[in-house]
PDB file of N, CA and C in Angstrom:
ATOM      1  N   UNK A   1       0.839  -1.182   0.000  1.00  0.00           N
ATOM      2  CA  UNK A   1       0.000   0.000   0.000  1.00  0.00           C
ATOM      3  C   UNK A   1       0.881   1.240   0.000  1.00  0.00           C
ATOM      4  N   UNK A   2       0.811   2.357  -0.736  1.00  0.00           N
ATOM      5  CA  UNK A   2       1.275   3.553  -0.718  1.00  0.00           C
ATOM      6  C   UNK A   2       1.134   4.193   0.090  1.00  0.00           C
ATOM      7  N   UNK A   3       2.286   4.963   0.947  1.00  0.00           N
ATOM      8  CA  UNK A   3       1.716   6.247   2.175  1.00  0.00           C
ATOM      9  C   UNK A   3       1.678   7.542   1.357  1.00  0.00           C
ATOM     10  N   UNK A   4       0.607   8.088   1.970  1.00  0.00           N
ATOM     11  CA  UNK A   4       0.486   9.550   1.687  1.00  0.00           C
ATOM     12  C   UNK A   4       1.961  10.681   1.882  1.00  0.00           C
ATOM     13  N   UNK A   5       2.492  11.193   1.241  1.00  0.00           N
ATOM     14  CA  UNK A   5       3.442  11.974   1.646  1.00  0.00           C
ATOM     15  C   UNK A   5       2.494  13.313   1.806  1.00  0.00           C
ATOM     16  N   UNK A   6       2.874  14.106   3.132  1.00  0.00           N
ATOM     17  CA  UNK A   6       2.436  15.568   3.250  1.00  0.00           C
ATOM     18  C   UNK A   6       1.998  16.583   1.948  1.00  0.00           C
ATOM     19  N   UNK A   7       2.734  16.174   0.914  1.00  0.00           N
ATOM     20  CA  UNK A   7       2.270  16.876  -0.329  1.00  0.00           C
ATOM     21  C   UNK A   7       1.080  16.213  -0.938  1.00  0.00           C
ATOM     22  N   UNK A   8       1.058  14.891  -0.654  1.00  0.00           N
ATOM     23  CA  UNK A   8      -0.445  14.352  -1.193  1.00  0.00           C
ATOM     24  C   UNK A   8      -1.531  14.794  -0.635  1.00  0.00           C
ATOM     25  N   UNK A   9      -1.195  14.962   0.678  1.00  0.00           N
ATOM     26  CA  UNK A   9      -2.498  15.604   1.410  1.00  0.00           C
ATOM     27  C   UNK A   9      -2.635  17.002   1.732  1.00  0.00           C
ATOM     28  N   UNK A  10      -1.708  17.893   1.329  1.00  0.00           N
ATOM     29  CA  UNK A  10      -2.055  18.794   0.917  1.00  0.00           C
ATOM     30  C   UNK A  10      -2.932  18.782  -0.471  1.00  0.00           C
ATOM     31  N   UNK A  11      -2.585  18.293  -1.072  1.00  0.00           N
ATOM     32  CA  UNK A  11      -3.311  17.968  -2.297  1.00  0.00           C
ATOM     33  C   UNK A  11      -4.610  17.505  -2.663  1.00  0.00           C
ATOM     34  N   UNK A  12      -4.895  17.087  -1.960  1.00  0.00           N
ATOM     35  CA  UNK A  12      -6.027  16.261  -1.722  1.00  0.00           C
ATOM     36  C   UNK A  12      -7.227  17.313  -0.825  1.00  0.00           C
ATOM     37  N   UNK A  13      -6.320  18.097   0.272  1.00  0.00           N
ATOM     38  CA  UNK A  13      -7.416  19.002   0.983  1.00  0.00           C
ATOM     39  C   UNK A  13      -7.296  19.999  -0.185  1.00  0.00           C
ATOM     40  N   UNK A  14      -6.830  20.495  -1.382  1.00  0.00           N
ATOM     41  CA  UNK A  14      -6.770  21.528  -2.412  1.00  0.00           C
ATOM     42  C   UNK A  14      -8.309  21.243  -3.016  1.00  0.00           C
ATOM     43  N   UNK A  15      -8.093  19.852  -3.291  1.00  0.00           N
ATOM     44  CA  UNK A  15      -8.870  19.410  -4.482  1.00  0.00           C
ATOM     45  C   UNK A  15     -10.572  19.188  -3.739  1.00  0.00           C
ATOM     46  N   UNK A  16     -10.311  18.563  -2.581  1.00  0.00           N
ATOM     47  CA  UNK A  16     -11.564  18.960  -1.788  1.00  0.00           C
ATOM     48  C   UNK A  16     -12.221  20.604  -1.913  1.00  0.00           C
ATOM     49  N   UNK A  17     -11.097  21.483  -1.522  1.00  0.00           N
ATOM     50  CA  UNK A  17     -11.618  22.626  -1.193  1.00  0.00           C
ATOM     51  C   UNK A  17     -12.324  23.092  -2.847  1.00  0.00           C
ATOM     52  N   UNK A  18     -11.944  22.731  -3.948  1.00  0.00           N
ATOM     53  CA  UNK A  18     -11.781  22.682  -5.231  1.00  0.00           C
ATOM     54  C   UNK A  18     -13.096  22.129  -5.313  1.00  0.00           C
ATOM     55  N   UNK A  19     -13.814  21.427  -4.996  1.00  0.00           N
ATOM     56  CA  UNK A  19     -15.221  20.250  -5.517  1.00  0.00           C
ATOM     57  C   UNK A  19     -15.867  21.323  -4.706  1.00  0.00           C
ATOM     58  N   UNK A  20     -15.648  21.221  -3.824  1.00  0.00           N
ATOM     59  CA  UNK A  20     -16.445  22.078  -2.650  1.00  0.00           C
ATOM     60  C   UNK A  20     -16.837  23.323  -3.462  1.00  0.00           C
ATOM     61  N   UNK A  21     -15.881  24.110  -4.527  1.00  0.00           N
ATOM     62  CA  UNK A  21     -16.254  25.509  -4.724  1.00  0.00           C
ATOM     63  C   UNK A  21     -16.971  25.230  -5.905  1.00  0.00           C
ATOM     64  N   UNK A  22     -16.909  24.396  -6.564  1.00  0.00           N
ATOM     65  CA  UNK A  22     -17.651  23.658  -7.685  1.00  0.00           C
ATOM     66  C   UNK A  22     -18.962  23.833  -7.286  1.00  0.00           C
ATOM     67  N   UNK A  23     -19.393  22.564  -6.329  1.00  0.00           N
ATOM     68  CA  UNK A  23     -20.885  22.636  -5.974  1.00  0.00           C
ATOM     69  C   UNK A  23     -21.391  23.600  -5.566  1.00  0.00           C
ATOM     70  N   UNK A  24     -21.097  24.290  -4.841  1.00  0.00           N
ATOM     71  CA  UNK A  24     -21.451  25.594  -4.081  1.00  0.00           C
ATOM     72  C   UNK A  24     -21.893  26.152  -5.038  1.00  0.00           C
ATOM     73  N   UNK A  25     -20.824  26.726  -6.323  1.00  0.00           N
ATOM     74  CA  UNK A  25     -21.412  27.366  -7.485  1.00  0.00           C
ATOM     75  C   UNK A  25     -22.446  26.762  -8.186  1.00  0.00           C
ATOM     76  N   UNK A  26     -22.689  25.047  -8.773  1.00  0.00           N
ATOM     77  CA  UNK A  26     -23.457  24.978  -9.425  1.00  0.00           C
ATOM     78  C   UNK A  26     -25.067  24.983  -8.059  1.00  0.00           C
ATOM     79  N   UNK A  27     -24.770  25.368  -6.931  1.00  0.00           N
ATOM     80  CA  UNK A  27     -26.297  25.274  -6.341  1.00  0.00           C
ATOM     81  C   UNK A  27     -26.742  26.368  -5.967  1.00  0.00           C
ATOM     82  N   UNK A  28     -25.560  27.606  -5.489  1.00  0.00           N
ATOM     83  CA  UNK A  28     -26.316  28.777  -5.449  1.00  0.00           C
ATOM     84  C   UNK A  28     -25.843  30.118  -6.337  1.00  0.00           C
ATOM     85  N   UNK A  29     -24.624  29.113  -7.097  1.00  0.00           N
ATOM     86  CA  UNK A  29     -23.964  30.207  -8.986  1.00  0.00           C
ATOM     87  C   UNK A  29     -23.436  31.490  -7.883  1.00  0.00           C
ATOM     88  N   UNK A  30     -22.799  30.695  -6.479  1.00  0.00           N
ATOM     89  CA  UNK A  30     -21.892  31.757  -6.111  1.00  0.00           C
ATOM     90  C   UNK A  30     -20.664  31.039  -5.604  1.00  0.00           C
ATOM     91  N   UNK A  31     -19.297  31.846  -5.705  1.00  0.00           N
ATOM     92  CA  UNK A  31     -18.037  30.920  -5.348  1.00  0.00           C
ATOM     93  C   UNK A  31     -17.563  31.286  -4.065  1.00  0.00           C
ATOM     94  N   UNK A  32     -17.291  30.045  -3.827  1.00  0.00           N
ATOM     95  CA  UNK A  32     -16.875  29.981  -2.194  1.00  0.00           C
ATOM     96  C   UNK A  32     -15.646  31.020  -1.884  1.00  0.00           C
ATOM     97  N   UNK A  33     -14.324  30.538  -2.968  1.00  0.00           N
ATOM     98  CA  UNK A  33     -13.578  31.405  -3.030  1.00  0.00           C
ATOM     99  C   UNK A  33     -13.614  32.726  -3.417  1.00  0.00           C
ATOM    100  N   UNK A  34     -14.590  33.229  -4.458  1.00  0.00           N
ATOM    101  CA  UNK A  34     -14.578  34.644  -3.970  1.00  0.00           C
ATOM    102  C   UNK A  34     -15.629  35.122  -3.477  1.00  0.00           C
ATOM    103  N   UNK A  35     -15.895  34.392  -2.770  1.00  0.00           N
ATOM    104  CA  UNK A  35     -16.857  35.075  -1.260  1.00  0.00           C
ATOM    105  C   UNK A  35     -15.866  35.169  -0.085  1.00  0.00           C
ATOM    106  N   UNK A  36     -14.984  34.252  -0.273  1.00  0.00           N
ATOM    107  CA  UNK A  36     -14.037  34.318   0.714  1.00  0.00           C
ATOM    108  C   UNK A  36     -12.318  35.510   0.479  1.00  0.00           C
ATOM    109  N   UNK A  37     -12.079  35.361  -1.050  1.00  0.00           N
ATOM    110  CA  UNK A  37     -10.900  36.156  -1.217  1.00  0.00           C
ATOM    111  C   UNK A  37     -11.473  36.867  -2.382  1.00  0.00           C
ATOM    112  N   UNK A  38     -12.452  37.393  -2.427  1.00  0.00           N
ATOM    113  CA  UNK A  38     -12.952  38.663  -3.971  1.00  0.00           C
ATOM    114  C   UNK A  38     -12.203  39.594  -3.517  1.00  0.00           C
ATOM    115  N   UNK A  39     -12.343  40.267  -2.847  1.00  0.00           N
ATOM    116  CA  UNK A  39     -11.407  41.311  -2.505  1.00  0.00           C
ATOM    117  C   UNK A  39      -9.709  41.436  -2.968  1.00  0.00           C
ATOM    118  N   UNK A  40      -9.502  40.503  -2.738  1.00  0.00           N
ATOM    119  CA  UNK A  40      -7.705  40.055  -2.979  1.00  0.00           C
ATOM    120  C   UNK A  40      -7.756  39.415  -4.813  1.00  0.00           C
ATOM    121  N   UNK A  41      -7.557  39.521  -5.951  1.00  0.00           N
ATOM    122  CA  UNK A  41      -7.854  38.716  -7.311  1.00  0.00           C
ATOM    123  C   UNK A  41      -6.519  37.915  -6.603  1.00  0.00           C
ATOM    124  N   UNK A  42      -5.441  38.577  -6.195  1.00  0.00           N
ATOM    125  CA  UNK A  42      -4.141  37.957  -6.885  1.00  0.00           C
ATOM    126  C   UNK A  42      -4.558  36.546  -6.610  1.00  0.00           C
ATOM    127  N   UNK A  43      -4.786  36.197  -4.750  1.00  0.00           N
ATOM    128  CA  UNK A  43      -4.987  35.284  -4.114  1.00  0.00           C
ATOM    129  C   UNK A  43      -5.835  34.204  -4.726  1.00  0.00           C
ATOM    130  N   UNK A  44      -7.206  34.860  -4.950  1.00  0.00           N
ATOM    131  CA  UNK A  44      -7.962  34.097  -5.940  1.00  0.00           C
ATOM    132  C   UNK A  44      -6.885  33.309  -7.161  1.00  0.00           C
ATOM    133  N   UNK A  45      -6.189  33.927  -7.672  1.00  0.00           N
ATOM    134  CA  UNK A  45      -6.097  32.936  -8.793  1.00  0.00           C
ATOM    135  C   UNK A  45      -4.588  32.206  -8.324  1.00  0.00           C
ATOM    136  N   UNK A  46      -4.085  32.213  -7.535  1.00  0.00           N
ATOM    137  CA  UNK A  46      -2.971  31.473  -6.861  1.00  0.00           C
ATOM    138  C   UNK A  46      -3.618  30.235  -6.482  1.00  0.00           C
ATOM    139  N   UNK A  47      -5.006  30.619  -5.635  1.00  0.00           N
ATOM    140  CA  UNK A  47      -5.307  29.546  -5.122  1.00  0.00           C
ATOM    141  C   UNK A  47      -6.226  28.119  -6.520  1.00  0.00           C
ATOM    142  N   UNK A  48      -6.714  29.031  -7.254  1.00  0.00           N
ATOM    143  CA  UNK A  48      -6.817  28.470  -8.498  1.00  0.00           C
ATOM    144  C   UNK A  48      -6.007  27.409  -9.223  1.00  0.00           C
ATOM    145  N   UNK A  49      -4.878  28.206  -9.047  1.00  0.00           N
ATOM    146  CA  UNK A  49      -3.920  27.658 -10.136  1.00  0.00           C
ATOM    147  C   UNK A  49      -3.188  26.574  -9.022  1.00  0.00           C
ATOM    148  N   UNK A  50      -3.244  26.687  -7.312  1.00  0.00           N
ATOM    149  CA  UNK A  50      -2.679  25.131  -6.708  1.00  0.00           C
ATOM    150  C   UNK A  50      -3.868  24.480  -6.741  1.00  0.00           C
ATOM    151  N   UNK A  51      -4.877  24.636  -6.789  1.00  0.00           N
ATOM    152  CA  UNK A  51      -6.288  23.215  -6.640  1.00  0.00           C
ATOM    153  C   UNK A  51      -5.804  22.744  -8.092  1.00  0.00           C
ATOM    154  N   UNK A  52      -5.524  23.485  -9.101  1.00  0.00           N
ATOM    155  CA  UNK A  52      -5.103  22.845 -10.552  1.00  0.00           C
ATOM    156  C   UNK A  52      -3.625  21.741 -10.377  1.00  0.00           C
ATOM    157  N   UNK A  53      -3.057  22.317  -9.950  1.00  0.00           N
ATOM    158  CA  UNK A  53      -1.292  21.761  -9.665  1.00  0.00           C
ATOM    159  C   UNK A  53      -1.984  20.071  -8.690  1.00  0.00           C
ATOM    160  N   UNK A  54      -2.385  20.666  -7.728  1.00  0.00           N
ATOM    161  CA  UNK A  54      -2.479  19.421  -6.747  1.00  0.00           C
ATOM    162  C   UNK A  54      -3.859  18.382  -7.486  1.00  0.00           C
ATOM    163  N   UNK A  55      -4.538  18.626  -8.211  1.00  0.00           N
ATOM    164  CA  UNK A  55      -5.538  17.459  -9.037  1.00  0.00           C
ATOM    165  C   UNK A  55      -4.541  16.416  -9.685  1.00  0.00           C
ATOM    166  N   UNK A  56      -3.525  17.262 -10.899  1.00  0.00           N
ATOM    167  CA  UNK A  56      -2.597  16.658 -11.172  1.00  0.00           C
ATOM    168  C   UNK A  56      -1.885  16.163 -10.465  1.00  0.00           C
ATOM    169  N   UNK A  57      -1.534  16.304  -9.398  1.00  0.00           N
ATOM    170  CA  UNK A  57      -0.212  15.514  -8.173  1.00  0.00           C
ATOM    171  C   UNK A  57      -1.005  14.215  -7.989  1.00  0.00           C
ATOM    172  N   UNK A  58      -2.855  14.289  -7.897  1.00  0.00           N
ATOM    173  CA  UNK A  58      -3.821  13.473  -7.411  1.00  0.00           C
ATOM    174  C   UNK A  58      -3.498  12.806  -8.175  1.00  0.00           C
ATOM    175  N   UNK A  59      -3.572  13.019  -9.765  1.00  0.00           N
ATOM    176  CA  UNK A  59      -3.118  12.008 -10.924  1.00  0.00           C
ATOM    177  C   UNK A  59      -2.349  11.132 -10.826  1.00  0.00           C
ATOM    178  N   UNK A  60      -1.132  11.779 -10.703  1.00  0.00           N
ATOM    179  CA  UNK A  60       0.126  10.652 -10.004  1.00  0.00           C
ATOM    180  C   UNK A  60      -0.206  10.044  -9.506  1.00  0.00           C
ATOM    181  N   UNK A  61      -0.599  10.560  -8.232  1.00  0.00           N
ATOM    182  CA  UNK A  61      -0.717   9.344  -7.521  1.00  0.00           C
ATOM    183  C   UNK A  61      -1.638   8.224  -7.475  1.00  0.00           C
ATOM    184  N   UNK A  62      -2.461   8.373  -8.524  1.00  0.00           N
ATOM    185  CA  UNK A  62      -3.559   7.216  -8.508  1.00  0.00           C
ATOM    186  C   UNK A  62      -2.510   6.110  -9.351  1.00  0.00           C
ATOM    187  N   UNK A  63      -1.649   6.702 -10.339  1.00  0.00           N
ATOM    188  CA  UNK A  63      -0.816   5.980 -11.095  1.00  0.00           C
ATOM    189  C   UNK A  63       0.668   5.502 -10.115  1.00  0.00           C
ATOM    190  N   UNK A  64       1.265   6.246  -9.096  1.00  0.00           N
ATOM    191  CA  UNK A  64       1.925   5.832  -8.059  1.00  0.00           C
ATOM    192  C   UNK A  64       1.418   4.621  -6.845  1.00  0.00           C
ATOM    193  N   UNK A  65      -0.102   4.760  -6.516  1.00  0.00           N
ATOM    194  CA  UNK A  65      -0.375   3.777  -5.809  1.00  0.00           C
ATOM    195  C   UNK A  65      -1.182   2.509  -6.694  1.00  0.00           C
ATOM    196  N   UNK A  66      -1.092   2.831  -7.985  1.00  0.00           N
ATOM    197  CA  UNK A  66      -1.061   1.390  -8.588  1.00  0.00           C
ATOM    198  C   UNK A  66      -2.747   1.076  -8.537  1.00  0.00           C
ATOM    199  N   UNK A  67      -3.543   2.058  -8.092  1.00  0.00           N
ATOM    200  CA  UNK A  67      -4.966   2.116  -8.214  1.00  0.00           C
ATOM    201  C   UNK A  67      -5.455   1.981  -9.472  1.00  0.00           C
ATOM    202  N   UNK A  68      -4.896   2.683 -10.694  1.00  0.00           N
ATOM    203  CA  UNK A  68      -5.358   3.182 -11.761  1.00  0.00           C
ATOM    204  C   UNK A  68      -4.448   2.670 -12.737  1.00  0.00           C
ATOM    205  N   UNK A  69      -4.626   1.947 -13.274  1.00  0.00           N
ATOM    206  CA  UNK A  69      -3.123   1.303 -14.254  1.00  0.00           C
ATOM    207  C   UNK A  69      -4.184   0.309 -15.997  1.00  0.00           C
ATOM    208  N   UNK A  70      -3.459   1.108 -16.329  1.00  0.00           N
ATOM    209  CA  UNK A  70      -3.876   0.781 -18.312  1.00  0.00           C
ATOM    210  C   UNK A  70      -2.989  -1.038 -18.011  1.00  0.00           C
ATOM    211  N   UNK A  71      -2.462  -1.493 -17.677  1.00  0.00           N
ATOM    212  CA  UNK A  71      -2.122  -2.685 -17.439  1.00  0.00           C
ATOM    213  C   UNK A  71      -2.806  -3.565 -17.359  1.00  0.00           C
ATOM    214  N   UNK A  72      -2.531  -5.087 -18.236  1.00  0.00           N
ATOM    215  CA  UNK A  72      -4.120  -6.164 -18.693  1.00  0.00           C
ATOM    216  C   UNK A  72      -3.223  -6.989 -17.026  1.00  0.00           C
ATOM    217  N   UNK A  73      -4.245  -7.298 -15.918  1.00  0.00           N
ATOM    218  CA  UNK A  73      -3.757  -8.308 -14.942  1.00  0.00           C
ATOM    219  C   UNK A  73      -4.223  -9.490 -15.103  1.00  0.00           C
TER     220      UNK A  73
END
């Protein structure tokens, strides 16, 4: 079994916080994050662009813990 390294789970709470701002928008078409950082853009799109970085890290690792594999067993 694969351990989580600290960067996976950072990653993982990204991508949560990431679904989370998803639904929120498609149920009340308002974003969590800029209800929370509108004021600040830069922040907004920093935090954007790591929920993007850490989905991909998620990628890896589905292909690192051998979950997800194009391989005939």
């Amino acid at each position: 079994m694969y351990k989580l390294s600290i960067i996976d789970k950072i990653s993982l709470l990204l991508v949560l916080i990431g679904a989370l701002n998803w639904g929120i928008l498609g149920l009340t078409n308002k974003e969590l994050i800029g209800l929370l950082f509108g004021s600040i853009p830069m922040v907004q799109r920093i935090l954007y662009i790591l929920v993007g970085v850490a989905g991909l890290d998620l990628m890896l690792l589905l292909f690192k813990a051998k979950i997800f594999s194009f391989k005939n067993k």
